[in-house]
Protein backbone atom coordinates (compact mmCIF):
# COMPACT_ATOMS: atom_id res chain seq x y z
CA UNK A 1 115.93 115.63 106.33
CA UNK A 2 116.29 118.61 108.30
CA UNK A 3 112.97 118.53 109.59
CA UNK A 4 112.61 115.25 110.66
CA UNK A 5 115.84 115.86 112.58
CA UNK A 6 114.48 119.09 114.03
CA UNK A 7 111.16 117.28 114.90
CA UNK A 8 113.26 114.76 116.34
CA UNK A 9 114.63 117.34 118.59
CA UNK A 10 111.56 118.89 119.27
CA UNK A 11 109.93 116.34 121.01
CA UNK A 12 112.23 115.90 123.91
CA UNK A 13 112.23 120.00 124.13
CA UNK A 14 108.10 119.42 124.63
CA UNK A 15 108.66 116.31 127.15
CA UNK A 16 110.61 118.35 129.19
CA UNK A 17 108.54 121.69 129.02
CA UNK A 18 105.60 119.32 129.87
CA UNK A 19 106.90 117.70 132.66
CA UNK A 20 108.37 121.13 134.16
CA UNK A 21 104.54 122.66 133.91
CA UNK A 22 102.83 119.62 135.28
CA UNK A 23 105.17 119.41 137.83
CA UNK A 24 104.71 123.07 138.73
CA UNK A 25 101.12 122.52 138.92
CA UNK A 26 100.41 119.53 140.44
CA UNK A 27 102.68 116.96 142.59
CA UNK A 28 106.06 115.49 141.32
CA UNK A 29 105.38 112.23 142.36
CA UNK A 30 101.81 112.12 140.64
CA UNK A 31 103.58 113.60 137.53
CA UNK A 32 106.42 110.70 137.78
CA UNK A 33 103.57 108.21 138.22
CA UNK A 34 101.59 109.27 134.97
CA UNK A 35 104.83 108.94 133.09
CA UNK A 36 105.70 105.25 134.32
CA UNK A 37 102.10 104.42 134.16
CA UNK A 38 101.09 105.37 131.14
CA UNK A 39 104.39 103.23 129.47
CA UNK A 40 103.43 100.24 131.32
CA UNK A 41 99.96 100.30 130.08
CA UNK A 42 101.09 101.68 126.62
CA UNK A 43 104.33 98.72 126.60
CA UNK A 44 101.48 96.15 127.48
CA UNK A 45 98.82 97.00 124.86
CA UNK A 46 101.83 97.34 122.37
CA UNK A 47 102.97 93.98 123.39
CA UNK A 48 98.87 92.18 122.87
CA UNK A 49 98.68 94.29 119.58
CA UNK A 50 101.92 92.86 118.34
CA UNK A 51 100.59 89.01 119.20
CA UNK A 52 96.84 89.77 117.36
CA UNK A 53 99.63 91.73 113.90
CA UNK A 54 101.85 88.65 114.27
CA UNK A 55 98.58 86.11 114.21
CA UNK A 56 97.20 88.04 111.17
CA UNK A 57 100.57 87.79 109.13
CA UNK A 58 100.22 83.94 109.71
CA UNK A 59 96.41 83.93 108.47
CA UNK A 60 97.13 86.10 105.94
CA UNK A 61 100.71 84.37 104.47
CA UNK A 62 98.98 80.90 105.20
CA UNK A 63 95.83 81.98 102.47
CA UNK A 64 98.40 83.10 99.80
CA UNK A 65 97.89 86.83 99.92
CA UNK A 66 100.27 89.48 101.06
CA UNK A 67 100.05 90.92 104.77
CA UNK A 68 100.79 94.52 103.78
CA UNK A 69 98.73 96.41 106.15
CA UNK A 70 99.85 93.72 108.61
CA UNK A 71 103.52 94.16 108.04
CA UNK A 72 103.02 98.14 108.50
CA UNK A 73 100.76 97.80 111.52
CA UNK A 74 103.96 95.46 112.65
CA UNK A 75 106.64 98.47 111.87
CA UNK A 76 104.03 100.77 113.86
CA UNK A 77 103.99 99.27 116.53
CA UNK A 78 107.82 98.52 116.96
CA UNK A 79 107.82 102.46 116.73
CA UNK A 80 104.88 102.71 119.51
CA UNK A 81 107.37 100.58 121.45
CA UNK A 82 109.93 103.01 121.14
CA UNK A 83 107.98 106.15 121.73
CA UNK A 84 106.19 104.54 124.84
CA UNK A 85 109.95 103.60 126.59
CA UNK A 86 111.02 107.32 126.29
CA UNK A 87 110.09 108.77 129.30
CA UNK A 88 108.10 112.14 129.07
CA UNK A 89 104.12 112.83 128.23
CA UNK A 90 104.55 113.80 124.77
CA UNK A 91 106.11 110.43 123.60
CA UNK A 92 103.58 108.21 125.52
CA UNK A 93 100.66 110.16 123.78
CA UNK A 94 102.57 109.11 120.56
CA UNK A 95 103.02 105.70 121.67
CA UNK A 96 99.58 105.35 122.82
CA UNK A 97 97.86 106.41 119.17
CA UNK A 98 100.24 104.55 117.75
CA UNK A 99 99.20 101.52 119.54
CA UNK A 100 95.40 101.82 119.66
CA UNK A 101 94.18 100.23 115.99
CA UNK A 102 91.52 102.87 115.43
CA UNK A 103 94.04 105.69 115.75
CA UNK A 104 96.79 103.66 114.49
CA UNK A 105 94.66 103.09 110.92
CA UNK A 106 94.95 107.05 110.05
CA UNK A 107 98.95 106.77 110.62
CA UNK A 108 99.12 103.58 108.32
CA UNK A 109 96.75 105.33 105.62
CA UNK A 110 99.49 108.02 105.55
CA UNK A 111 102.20 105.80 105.36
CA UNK A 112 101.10 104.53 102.71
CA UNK A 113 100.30 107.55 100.13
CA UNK A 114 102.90 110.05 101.59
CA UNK A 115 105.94 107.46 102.40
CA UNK A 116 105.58 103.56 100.66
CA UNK A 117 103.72 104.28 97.57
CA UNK A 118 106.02 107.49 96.29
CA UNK A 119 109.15 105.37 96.76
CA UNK A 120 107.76 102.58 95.23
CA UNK A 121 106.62 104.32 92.15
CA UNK A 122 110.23 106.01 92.12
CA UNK A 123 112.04 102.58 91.93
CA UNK A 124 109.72 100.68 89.42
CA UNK A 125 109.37 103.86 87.18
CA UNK A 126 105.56 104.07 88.21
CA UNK A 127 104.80 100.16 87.50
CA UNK A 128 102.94 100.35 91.48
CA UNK A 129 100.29 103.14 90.77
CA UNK A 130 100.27 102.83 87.01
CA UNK A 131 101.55 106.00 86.38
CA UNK A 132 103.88 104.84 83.51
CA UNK A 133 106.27 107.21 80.82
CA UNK A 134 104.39 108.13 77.94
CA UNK A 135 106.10 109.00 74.77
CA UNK A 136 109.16 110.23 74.14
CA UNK A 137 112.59 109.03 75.75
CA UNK A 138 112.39 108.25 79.30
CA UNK A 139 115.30 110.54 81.04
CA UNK A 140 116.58 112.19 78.11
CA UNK A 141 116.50 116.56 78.49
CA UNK A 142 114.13 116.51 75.31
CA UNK A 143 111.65 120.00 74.50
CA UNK A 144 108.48 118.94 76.77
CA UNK A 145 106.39 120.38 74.07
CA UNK A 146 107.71 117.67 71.55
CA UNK A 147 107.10 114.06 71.92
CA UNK A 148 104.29 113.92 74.00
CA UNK A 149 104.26 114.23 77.43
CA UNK A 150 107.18 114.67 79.92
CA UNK A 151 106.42 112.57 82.61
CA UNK A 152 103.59 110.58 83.99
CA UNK A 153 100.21 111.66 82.55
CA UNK A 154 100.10 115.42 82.99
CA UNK A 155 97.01 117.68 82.45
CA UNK A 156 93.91 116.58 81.97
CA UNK A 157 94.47 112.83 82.78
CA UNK A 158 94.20 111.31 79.05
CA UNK A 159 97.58 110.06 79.15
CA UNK A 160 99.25 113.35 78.60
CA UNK A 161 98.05 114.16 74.77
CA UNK A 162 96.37 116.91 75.93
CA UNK A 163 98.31 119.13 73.79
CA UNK A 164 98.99 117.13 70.33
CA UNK A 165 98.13 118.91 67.13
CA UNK A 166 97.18 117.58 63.61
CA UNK A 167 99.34 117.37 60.71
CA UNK A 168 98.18 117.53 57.21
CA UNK A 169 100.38 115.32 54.80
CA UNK A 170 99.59 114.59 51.04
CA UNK A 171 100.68 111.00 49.84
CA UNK A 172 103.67 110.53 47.11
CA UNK A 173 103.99 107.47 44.27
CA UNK A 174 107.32 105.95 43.52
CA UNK A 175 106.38 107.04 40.22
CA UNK A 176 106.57 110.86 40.85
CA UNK A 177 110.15 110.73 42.01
């Protein structure tokens, strides 16, 4: 949590250093006009990519099957939108990938393993990826070595057996007791 707040500060520390160097080296009005331009253009593709997202929810809702990508391409936007009213250089470069669909598909690819599917898997136990508890008691501070294994499929991906051993038993009668 730290981080995101310190990246969160960092990017207004870069806008600022940005717009102190361009302004050194070129003119302050050109440098004012880059900012305001490249929002307006950003706010305006953001605001045709949000119509074409909303269409595809409809299609997609309207043949039964669930507008994922759609709905994350939605929440990417709204944050393009966000980045692209900050004023500075550094947050309209954000807005701007964020907007464009061919750089906006890497961001929603890592949304998805690093962010969505993790929590997902946390609430449901690992019902989203498959990754289910095998053997033992789910949550109880059992050996790991006993019971199978501790947690969703570790080692060598066989469903975490990897390390059970044979037992030799003999059979008893009623009659020998």
């Amino acid at each position: 949590m730290l981080r995101l707040i310190g990246l969160l500060l960092l990017i207004p520390l870069l806008d600022a250093i940005l717009l102190v160097v361009f302004g050194w080296y070129f003119n302050w009005v050109l440098v004012v006009l880059l900012v305001v331009l490249s929002a307006l253009i950003g706010l305006l593709l953001a605001r045709a990519e949000g119509r074409h997202t909303l269409r595809k929810i409809q299609q997609r809702t309207a043949k039964g099957e669930a507008p994922t990508n759609e709905l994350i391409d939605g929440a990417l936007l709204l944050i393009a939108g966000a980045f692209l009213l900050t004023p500075g250089l550094v947050t309209d470069a954000i807005g701007l990938l964020l907007v464009i669909p061919v750089t906006r598909y890497p961001f929603r690819v890592l949304l998805k393993k690093y962010v969505l599917v993790p929590y997902a898997d946390k609430k449901t136990g690992g019902f989203v990826t498959g990754n289910v508890y095998i053997g033992g008691f789910p949550g109880g501070d059992s050996d790991p070595n006993v019971g199978g294994s501790g947690g969703s499929g570790s080692g060598s991906g066989d469903g975490g057996f990897d390390d059970a051993q044979d037992v030799e038993f003999e059979e008893v009668d009623d009659t020998d007791r």
